[in-house]
C-alpha atoms as a PDB file:
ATOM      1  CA  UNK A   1       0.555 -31.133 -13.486  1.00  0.00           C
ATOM      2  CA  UNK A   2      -0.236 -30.161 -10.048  1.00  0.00           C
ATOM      3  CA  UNK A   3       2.532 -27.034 -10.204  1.00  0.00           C
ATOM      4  CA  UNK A   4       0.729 -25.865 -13.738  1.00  0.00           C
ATOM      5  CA  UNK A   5      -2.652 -25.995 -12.072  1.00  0.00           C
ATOM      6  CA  UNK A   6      -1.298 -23.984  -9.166  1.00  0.00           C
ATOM      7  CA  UNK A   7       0.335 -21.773 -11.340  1.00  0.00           C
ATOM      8  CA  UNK A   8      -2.963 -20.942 -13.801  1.00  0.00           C
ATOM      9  CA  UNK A   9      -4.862 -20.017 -10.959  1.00  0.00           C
ATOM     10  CA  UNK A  10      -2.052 -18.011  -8.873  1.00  0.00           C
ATOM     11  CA  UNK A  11      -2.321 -15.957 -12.480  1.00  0.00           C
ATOM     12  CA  UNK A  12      -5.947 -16.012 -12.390  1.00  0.00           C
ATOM     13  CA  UNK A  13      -6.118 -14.578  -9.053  1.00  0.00           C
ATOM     14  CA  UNK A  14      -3.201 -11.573 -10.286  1.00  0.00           C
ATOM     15  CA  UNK A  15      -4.733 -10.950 -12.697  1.00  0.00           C
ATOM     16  CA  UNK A  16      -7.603  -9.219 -11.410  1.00  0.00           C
ATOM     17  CA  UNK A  17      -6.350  -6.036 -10.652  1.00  0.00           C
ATOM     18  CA  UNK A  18      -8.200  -3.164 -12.726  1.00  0.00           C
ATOM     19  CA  UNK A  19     -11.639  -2.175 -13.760  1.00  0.00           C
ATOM     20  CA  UNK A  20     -11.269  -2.272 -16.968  1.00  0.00           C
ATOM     21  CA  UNK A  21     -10.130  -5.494 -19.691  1.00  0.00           C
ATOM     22  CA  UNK A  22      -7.057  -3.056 -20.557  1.00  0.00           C
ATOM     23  CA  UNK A  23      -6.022  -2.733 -17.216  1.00  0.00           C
ATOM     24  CA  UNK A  24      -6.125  -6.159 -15.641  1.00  0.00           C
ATOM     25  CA  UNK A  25      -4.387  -7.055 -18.997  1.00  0.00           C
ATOM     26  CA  UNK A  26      -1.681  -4.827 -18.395  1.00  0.00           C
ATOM     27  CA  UNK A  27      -1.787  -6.273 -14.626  1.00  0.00           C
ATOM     28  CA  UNK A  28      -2.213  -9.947 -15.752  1.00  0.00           C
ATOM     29  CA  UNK A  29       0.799  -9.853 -17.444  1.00  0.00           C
ATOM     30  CA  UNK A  30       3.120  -8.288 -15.393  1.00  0.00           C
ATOM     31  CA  UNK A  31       2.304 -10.234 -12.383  1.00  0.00           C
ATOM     32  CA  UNK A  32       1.579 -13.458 -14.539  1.00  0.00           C
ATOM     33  CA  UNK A  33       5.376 -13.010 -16.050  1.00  0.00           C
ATOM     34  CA  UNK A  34       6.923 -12.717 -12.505  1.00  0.00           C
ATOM     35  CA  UNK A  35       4.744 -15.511 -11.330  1.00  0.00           C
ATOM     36  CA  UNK A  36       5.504 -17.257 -14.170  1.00  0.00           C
ATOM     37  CA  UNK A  37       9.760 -16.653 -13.753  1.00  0.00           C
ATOM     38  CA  UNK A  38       9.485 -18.048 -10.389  1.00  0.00           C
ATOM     39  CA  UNK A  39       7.567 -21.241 -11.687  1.00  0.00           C
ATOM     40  CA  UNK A  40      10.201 -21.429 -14.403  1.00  0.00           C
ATOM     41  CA  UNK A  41      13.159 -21.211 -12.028  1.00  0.00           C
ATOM     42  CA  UNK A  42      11.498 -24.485  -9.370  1.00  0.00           C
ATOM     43  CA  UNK A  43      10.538 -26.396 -12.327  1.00  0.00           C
ATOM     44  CA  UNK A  44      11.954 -27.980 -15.463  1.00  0.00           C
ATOM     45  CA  UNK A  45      10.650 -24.774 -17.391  1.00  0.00           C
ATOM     46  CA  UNK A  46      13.710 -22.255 -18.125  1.00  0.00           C
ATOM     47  CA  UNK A  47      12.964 -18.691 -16.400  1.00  0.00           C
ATOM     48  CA  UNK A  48      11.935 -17.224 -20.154  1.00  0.00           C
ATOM     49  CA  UNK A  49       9.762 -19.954 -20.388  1.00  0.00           C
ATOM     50  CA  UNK A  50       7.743 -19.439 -17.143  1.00  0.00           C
ATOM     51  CA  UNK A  51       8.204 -15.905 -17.764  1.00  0.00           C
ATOM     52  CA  UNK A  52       6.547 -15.959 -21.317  1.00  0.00           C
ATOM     53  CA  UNK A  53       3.816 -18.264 -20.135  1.00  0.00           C
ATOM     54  CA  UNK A  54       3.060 -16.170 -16.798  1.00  0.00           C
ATOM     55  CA  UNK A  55       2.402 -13.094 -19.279  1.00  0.00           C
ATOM     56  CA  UNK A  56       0.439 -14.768 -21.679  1.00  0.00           C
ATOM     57  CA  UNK A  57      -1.653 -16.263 -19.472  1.00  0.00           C
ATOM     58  CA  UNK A  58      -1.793 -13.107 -17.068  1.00  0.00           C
ATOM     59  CA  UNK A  59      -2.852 -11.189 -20.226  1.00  0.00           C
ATOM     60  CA  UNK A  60      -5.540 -13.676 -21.710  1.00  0.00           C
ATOM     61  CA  UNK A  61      -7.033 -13.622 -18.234  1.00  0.00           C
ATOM     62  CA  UNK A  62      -6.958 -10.282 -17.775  1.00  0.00           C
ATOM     63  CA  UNK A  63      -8.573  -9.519 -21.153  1.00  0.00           C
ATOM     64  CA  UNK A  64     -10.936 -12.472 -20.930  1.00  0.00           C
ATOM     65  CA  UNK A  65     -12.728 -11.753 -17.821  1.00  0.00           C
ATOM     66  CA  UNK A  66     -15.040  -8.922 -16.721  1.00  0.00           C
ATOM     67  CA  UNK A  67     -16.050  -6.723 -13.901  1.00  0.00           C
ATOM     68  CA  UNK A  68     -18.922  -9.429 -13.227  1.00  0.00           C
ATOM     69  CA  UNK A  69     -16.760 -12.496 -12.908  1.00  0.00           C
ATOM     70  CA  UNK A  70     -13.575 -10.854 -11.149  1.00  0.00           C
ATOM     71  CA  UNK A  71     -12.489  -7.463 -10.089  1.00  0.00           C
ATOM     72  CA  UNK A  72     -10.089  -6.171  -7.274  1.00  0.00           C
ATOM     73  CA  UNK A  73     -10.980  -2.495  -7.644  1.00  0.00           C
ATOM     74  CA  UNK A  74      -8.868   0.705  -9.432  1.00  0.00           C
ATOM     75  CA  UNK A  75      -5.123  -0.294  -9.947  1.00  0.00           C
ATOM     76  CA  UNK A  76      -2.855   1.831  -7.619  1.00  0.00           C
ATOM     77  CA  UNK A  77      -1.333   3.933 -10.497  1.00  0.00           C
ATOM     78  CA  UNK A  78      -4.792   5.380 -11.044  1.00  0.00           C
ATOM     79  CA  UNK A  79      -6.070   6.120  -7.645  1.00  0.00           C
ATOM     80  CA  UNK A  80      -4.617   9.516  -7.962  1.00  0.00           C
ATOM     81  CA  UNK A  81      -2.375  11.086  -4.456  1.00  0.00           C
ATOM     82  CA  UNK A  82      -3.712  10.230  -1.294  1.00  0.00           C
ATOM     83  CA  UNK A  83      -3.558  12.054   1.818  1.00  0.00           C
ATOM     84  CA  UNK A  84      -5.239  11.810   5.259  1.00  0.00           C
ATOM     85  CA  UNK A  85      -2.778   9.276   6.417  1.00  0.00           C
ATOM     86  CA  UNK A  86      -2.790   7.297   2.999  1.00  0.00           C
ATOM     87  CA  UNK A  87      -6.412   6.494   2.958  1.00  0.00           C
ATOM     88  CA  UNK A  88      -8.817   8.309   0.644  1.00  0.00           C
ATOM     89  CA  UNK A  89      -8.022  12.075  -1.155  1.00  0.00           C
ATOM     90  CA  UNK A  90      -9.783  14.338   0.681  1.00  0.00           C
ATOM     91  CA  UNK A  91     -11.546  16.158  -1.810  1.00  0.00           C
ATOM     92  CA  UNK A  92     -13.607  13.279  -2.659  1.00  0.00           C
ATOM     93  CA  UNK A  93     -14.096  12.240   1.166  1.00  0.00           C
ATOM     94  CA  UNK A  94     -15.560  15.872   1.640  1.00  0.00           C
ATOM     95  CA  UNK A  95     -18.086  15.312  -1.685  1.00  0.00           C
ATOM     96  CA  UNK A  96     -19.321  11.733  -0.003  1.00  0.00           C
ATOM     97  CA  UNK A  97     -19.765  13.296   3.446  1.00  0.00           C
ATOM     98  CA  UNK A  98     -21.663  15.713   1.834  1.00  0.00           C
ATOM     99  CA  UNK A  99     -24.146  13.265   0.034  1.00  0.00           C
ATOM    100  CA  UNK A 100     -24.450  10.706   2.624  1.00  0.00           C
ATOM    101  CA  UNK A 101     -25.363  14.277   4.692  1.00  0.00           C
ATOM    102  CA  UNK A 102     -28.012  15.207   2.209  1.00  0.00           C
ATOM    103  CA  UNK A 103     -29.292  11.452   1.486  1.00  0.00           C
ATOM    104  CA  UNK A 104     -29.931  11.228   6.080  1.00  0.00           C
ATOM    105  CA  UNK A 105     -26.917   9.018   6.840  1.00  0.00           C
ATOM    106  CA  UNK A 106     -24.414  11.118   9.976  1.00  0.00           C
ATOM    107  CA  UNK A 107     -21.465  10.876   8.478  1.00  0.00           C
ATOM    108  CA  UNK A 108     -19.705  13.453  10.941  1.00  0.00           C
ATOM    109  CA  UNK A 109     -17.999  16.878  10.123  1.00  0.00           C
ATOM    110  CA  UNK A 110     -17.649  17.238   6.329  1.00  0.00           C
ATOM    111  CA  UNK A 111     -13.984  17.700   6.409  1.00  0.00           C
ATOM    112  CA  UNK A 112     -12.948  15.690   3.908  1.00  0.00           C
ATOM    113  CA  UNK A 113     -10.789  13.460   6.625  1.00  0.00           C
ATOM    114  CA  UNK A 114     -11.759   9.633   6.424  1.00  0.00           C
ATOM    115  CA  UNK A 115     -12.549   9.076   9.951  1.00  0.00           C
ATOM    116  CA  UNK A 116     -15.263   6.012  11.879  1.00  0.00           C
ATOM    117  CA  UNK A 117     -18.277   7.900  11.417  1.00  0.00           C
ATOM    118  CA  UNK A 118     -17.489   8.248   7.563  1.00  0.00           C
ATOM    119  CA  UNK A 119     -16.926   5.123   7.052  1.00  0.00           C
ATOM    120  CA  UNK A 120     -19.499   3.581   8.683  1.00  0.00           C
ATOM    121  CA  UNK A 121     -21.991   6.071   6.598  1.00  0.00           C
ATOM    122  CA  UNK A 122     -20.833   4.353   3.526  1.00  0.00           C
ATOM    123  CA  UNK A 123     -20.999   0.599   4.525  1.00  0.00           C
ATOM    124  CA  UNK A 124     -24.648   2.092   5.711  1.00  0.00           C
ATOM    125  CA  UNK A 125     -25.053   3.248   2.214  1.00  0.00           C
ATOM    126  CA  UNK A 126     -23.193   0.573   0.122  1.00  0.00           C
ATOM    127  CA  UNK A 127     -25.563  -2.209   1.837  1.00  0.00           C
ATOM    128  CA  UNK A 128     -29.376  -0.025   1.359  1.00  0.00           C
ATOM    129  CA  UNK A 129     -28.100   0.295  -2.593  1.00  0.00           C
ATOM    130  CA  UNK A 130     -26.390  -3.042  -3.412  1.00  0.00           C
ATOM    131  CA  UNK A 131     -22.892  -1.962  -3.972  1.00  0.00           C
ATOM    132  CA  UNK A 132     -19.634  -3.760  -2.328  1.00  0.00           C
ATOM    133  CA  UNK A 133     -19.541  -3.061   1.237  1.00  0.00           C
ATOM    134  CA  UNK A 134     -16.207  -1.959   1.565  1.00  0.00           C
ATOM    135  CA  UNK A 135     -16.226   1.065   3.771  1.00  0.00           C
ATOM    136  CA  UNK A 136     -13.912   3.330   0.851  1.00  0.00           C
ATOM    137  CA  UNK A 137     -14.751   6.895  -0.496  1.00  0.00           C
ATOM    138  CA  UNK A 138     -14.610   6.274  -4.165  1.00  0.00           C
ATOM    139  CA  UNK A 139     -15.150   8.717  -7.107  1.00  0.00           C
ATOM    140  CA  UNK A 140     -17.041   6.255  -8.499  1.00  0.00           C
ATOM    141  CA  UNK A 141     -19.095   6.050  -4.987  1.00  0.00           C
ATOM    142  CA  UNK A 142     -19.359  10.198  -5.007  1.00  0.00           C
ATOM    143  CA  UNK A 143     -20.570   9.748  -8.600  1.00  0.00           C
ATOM    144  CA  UNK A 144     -23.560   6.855  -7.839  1.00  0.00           C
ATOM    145  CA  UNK A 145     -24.487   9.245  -4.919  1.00  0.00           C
ATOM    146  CA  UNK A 146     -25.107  12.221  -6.813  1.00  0.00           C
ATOM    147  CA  UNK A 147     -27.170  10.634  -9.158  1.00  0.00           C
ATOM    148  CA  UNK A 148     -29.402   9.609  -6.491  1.00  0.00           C
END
């Protein structure tokens, strides 16, 4: 019982990845199947087994849930290229450095390169407006910005 307990909530936890329901489905699943192979392949489960039950339960999870209750951000095949040594694109760096500019937070050269200053602008501006203090240069930040 103990290795199915560990199990749901190793799926629980993999499942998170995406914004939307679709996405941490799509998410849940894979990871919960590969979780769930593993499980099969230590236990008395065969690997199809664990495998079927991973993605199930990955999937339900993923569907189940919402942005409230669990989310671990954009999935990686849907951040779009990244440059400026693998951080954020630059185009969207350059349209926050321009806001947090215009909304009095020093943000440093707008050059579109993720550097201290920038960074620290945004935690800045994440705490005064309530979002996740995570330091990153989101579209979705760029987009809550120039609304304000």
């Amino acid at each position: 019982m103990y290795r199915v307990i560990i199990t749901f909530s190793i799926v629980l936890f993999l499942s998170a990845c995406g914004t939307m329901p679709s996405e941490r489905a799509v998410s849940g699943a894979g990871l919960g199947a590969a979780a769930g192979t593993i499980v099969g392949a230590v236990t008395g489960l065969s690997l199809f087994e664990g495998a079927a039950l991973g993605a199930v339960g990955g999937a339900l999870t993923g569907v189940l849930t919402d942005d409230d209750e669990i989310n671990f951000g954009t999935p990686a095949w849907e951040q779009g290229s990244r440059n400026n040594n693998g951080r954020e694109p630059g185009d969207t760096v350059m349209k926050i450095q321009y806001q947090l500019s215009r909304h009095g937070y020093d943000a440093g050269p707008q050059d579109g390169v993720m550097g201290p200053k920038t960074q620290e602008a945004i935690r800045q501006y994440q705490k005064q407006h309530g979002l996740l203090i995570d330091g990153r240069a989101t579209p979705e930040l760029a987009a809550h910005m120039q609304h304000r």
